[in-house]
N, C-alpha and C. Protein backbone atom coordinates (compact mmCIF):
# COMPACT_ATOMS: atom_id res chain seq x y z
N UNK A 1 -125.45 100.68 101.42
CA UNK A 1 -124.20 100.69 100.68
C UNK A 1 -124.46 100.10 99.30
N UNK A 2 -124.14 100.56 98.23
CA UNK A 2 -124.11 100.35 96.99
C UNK A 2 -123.23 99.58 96.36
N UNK A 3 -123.26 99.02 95.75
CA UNK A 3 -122.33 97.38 94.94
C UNK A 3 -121.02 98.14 94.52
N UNK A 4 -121.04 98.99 93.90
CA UNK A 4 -119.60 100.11 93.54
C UNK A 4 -119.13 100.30 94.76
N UNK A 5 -119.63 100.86 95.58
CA UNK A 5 -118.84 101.34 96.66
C UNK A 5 -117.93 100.18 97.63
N UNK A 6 -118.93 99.20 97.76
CA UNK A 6 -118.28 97.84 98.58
C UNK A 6 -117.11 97.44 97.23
N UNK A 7 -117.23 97.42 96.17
CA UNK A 7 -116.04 96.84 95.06
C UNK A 7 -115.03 97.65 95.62
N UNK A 8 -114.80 98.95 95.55
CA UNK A 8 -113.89 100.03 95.90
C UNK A 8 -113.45 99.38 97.45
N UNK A 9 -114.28 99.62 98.42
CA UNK A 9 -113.69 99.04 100.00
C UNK A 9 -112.75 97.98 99.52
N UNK A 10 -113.24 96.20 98.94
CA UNK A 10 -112.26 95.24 98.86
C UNK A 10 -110.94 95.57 97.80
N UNK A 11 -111.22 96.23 96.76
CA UNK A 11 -109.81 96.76 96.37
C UNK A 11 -108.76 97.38 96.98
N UNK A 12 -109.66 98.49 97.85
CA UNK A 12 -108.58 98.62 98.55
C UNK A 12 -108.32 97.91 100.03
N UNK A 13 -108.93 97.10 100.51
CA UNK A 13 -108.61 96.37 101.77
C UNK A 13 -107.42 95.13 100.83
N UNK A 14 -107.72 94.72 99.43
CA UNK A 14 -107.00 93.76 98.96
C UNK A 14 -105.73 94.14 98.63
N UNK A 15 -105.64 95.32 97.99
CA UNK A 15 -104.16 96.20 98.06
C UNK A 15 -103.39 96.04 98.99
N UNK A 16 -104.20 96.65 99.98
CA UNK A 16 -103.10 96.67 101.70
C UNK A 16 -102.55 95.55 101.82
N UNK A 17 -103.44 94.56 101.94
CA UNK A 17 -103.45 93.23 102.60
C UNK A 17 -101.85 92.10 101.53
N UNK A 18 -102.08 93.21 99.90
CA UNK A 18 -101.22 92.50 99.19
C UNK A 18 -99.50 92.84 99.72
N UNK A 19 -99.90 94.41 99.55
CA UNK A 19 -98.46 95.27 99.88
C UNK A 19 -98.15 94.45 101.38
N UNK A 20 -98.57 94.17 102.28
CA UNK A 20 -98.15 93.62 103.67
C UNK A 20 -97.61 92.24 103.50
N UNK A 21 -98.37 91.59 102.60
CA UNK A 21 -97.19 90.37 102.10
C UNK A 21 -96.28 90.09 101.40
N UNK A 22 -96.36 90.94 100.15
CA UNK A 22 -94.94 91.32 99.57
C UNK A 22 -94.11 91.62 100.37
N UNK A 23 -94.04 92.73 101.26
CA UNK A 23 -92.53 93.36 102.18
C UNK A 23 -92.31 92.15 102.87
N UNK A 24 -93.33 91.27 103.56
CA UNK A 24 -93.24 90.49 104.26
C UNK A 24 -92.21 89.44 103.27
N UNK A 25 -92.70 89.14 102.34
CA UNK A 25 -92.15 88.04 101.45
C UNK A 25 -90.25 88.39 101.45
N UNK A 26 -90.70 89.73 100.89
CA UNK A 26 -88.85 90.52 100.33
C UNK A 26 -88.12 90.58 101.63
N UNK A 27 -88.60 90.85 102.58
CA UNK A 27 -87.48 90.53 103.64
C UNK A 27 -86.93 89.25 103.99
N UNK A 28 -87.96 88.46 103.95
CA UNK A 28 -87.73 87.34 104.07
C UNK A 28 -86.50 86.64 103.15
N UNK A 29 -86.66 87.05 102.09
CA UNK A 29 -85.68 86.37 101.08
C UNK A 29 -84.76 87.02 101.08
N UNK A 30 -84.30 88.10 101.32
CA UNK A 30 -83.45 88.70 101.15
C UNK A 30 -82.30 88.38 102.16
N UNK A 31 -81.64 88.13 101.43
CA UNK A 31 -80.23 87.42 102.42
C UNK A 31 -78.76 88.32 102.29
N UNK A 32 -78.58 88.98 103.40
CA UNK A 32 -77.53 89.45 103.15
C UNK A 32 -76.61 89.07 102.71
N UNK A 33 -75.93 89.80 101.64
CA UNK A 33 -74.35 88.94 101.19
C UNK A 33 -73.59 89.55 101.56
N UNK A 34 -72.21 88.65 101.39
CA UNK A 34 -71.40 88.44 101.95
C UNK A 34 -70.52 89.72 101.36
N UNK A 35 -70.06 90.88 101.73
CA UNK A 35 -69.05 91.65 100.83
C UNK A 35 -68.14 91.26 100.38
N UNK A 36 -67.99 91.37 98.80
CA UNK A 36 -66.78 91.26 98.38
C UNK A 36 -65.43 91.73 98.64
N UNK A 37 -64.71 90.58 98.78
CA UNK A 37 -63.00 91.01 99.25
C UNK A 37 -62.62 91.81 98.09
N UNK A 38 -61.73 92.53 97.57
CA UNK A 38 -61.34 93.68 96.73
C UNK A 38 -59.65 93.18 97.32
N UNK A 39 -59.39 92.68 95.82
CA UNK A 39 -58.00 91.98 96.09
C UNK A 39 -57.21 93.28 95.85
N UNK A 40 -56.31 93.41 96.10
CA UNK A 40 -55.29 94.48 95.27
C UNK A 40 -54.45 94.27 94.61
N UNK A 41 -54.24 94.99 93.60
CA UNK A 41 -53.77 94.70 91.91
C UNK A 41 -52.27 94.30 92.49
N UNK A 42 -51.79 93.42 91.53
CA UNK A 42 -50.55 93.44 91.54
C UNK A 42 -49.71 95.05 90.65
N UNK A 43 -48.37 95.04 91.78
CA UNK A 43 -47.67 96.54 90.93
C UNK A 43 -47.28 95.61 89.23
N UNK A 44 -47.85 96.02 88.06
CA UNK A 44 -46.59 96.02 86.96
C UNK A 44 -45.49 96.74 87.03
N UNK A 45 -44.31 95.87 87.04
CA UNK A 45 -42.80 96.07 86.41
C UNK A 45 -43.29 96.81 85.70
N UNK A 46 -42.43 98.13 85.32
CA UNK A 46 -42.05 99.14 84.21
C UNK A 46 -41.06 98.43 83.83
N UNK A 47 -41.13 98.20 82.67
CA UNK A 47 -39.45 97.46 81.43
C UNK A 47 -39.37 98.78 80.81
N UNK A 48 -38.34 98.67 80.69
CA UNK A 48 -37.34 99.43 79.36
C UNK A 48 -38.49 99.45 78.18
N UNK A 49 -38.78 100.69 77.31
CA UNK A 49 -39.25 100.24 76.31
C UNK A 49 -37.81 100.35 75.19
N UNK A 50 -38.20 99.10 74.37
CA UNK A 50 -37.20 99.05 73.12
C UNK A 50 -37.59 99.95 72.03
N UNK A 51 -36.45 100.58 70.89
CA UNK A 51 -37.21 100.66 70.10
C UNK A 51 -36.84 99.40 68.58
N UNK A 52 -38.24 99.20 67.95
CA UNK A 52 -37.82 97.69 67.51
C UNK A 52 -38.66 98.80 65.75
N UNK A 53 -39.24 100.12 65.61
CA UNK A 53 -39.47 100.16 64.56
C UNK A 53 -40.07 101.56 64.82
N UNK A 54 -40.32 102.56 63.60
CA UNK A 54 -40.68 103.97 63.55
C UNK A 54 -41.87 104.20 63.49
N UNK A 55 -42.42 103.12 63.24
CA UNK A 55 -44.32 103.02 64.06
C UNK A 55 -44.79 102.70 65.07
N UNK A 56 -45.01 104.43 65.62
CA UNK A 56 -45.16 104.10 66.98
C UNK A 56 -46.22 103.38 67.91
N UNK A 57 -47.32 102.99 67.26
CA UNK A 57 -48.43 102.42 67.42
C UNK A 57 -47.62 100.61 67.54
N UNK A 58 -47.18 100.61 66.47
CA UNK A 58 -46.73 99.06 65.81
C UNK A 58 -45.64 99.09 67.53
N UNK A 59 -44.41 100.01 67.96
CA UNK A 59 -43.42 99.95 68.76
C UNK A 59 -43.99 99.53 69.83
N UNK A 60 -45.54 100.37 70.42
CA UNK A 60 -45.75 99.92 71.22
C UNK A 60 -46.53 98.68 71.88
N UNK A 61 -47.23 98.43 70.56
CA UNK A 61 -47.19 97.12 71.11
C UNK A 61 -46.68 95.87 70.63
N UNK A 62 -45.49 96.11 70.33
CA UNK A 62 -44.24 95.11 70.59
C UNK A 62 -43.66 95.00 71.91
N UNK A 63 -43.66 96.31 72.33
CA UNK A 63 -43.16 96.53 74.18
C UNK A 63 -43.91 95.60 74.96
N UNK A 64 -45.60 95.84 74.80
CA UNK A 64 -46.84 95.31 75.26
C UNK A 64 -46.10 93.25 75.37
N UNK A 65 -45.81 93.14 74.28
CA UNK A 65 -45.42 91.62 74.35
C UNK A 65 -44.11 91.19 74.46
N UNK A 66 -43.34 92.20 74.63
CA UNK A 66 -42.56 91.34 74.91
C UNK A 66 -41.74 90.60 75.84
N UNK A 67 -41.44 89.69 75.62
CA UNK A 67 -40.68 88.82 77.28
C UNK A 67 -41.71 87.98 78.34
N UNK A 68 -42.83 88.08 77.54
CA UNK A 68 -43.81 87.06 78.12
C UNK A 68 -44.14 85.56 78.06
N UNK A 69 -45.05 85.62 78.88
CA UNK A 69 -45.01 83.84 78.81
C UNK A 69 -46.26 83.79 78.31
N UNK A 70 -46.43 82.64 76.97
CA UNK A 70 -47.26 82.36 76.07
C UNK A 70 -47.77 80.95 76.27
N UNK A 71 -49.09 80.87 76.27
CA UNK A 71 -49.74 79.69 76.72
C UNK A 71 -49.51 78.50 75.42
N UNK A 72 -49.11 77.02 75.54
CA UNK A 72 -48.69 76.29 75.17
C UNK A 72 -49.56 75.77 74.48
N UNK A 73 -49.79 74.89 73.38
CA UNK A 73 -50.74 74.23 72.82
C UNK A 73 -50.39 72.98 72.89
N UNK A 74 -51.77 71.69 73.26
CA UNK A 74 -51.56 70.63 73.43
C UNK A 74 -50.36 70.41 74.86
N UNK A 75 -50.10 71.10 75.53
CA UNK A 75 -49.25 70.91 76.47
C UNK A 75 -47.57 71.07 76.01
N UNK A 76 -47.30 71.47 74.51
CA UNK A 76 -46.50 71.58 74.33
C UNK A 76 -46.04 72.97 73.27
N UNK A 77 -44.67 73.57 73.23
CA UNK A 77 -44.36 74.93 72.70
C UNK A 77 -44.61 74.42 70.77
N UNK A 78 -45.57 75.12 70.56
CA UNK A 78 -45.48 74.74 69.14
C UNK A 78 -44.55 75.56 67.96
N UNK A 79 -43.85 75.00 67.10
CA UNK A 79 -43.14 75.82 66.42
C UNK A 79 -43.17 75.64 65.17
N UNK A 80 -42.46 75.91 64.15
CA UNK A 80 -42.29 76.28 62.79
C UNK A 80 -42.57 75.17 61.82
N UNK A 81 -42.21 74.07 62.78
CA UNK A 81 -41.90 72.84 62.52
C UNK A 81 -43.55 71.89 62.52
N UNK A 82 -44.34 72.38 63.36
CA UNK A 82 -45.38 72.01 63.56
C UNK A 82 -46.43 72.90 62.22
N UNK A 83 -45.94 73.49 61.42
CA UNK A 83 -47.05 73.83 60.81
C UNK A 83 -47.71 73.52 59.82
N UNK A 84 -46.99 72.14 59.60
CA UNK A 84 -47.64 70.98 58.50
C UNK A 84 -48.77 70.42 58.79
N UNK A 85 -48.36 69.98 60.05
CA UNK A 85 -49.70 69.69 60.97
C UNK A 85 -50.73 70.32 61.15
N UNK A 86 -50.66 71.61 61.34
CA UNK A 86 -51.62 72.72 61.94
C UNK A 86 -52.50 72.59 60.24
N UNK A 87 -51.72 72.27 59.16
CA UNK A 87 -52.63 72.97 58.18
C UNK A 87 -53.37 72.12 57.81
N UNK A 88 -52.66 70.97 57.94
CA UNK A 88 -53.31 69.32 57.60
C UNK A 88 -54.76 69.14 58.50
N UNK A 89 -54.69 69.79 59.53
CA UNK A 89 -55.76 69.50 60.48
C UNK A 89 -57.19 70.58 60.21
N UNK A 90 -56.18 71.85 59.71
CA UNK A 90 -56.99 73.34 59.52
C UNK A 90 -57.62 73.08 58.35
N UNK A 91 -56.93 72.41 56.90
CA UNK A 91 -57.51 72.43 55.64
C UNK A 91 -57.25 71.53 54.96
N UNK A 92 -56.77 70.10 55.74
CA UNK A 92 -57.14 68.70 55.10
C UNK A 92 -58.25 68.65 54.33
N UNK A 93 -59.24 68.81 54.94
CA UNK A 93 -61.23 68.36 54.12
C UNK A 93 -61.00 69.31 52.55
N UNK A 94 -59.96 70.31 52.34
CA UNK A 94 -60.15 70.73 51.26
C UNK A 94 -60.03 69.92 50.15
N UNK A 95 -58.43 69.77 50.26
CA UNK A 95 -58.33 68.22 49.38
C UNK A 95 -59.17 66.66 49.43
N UNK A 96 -59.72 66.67 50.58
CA UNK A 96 -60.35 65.36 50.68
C UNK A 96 -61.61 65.43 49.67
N UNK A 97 -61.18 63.88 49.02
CA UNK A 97 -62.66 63.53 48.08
C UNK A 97 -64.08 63.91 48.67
N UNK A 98 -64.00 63.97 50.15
CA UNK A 98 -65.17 64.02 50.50
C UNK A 98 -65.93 65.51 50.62
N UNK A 99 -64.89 66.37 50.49
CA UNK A 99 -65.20 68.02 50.54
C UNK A 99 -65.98 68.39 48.53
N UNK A 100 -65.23 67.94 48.18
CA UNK A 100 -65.35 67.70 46.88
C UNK A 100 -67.10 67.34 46.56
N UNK A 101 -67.42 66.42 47.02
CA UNK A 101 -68.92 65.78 46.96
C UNK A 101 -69.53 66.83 47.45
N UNK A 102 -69.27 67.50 49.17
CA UNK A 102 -70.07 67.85 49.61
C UNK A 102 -70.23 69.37 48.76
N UNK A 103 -69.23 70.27 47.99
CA UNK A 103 -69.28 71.43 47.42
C UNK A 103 -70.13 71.21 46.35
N UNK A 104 -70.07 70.10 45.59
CA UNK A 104 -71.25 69.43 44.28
C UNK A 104 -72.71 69.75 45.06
N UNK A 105 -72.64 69.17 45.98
CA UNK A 105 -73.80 68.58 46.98
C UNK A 105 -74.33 69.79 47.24
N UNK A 106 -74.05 70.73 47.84
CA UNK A 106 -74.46 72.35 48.21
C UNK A 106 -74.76 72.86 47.03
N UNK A 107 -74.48 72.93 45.98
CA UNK A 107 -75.18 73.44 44.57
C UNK A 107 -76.36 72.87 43.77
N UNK A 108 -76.86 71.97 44.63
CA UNK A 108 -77.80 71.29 44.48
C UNK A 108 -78.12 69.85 43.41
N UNK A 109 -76.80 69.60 43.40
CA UNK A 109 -76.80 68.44 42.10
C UNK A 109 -76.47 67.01 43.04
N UNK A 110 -76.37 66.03 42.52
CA UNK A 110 -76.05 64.62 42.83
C UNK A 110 -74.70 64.62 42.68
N UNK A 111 -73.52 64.29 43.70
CA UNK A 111 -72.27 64.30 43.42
C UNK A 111 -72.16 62.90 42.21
N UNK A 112 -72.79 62.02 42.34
CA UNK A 112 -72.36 60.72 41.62
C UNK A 112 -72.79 61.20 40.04
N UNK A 113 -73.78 62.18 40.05
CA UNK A 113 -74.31 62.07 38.54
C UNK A 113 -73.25 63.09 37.45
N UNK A 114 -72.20 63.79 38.41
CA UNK A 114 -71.54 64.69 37.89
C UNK A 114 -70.44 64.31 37.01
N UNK A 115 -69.85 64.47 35.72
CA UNK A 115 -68.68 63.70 35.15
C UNK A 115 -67.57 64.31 36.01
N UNK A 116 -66.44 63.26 35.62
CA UNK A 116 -64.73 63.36 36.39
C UNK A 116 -64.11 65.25 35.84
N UNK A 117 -64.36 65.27 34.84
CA UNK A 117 -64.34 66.85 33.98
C UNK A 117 -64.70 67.92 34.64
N UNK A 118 -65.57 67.69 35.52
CA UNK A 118 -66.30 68.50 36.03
C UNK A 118 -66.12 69.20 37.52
N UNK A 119 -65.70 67.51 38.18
CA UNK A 119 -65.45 67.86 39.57
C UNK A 119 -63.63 68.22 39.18
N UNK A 120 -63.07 68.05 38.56
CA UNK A 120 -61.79 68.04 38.50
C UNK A 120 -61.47 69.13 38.42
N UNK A 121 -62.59 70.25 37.23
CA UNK A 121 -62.27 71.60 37.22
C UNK A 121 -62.56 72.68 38.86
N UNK A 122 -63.67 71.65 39.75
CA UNK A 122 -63.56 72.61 41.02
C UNK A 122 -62.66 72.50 41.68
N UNK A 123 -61.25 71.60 41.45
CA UNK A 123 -60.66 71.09 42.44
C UNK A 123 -59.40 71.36 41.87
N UNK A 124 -58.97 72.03 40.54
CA UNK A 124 -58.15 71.84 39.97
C UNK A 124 -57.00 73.43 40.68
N UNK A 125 -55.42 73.39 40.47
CA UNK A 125 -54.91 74.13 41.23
C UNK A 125 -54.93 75.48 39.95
N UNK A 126 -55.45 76.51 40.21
CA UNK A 126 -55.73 77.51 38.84
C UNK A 126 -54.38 78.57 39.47
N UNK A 127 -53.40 78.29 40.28
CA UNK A 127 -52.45 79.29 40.36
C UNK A 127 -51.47 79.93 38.99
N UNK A 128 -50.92 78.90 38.71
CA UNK A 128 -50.55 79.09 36.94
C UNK A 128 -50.93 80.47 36.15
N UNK A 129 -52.40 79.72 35.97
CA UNK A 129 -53.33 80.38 35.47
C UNK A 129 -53.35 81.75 35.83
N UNK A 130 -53.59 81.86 36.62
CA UNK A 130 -53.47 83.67 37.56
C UNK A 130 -52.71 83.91 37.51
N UNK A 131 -51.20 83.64 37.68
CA UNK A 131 -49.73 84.02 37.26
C UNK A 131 -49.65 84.76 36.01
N UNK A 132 -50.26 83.83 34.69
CA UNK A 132 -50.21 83.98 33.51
C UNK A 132 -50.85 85.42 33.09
N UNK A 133 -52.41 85.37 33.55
CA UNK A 133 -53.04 86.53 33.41
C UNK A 133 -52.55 87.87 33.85
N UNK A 134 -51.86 87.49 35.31
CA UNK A 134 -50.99 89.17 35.80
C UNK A 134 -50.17 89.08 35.39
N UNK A 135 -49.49 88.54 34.63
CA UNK A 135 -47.85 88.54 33.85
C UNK A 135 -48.71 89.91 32.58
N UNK A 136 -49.98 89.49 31.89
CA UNK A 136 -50.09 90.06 30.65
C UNK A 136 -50.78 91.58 30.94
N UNK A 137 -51.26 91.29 32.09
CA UNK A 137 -51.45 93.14 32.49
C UNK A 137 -50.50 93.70 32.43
């Protein structure tokens, strides 16, 4: 017997011998599960649709929402009244001195080395200004 030929025999005696412990292995692990229960849907109520506008895309989904129950924020119904808050919390850091530094800071300069002139113009309210300009178009 020749050195090739015996290589060929253990490849394939090592094959077999592999494939017989794999299946062996995969059955082993393989654990039947458990079938899933398959709940059944609740029926949706058909409501009335309203009509609330002549876009019918927009009508329908106003139908879609309405008369539902809307998840609460902070544990409580937030309203109209709350939106001082919401903005104070959303875009306080704008006004804060410290947003101010950090916008200097991202352009790559030293906030301290910058004059008052300077930071005042990034911070300054330019609505006026834009008023003025679309007034003269």
């Amino acid at each position: 017997m020749k050195k090739s030929e015996l290589k060929v025999i253990i490849r394939e005696i090592v094959r077999e011998e592999v494939k017989m412990e794999i299946n062996k292995l995969l059955t082993e692990t393989k654990v039947v599960q458990p079938k899933k229960t398959i709940k059944k849907k609740q029926k949706r109520v058909v409501k009335e649709k309203k009509h609330f506008t002549k876009n019918k895309m927009l009508n329908n989904i106003l139908n879609e929402t309405v008369n539902e129950e809307w998840e609460t924020l902070g544990g409580r119904t937030m309203t109209t009244e709350d939106m001082g808050t919401v903005l104070a919390n959303a875009y306080g850091d704008v006004t804060n001195k410290s947003a101010e530094q950090e916008m200097i800071a991202s352009m790559g300069v030293n906030p301290e080395t910058v004059p008052d002139h300077v930071s005042n113009a990034l911070t300054k309210d330019y609505s006026k200004l834009m008023k003025a300009i679309n007034e003269k178009k």
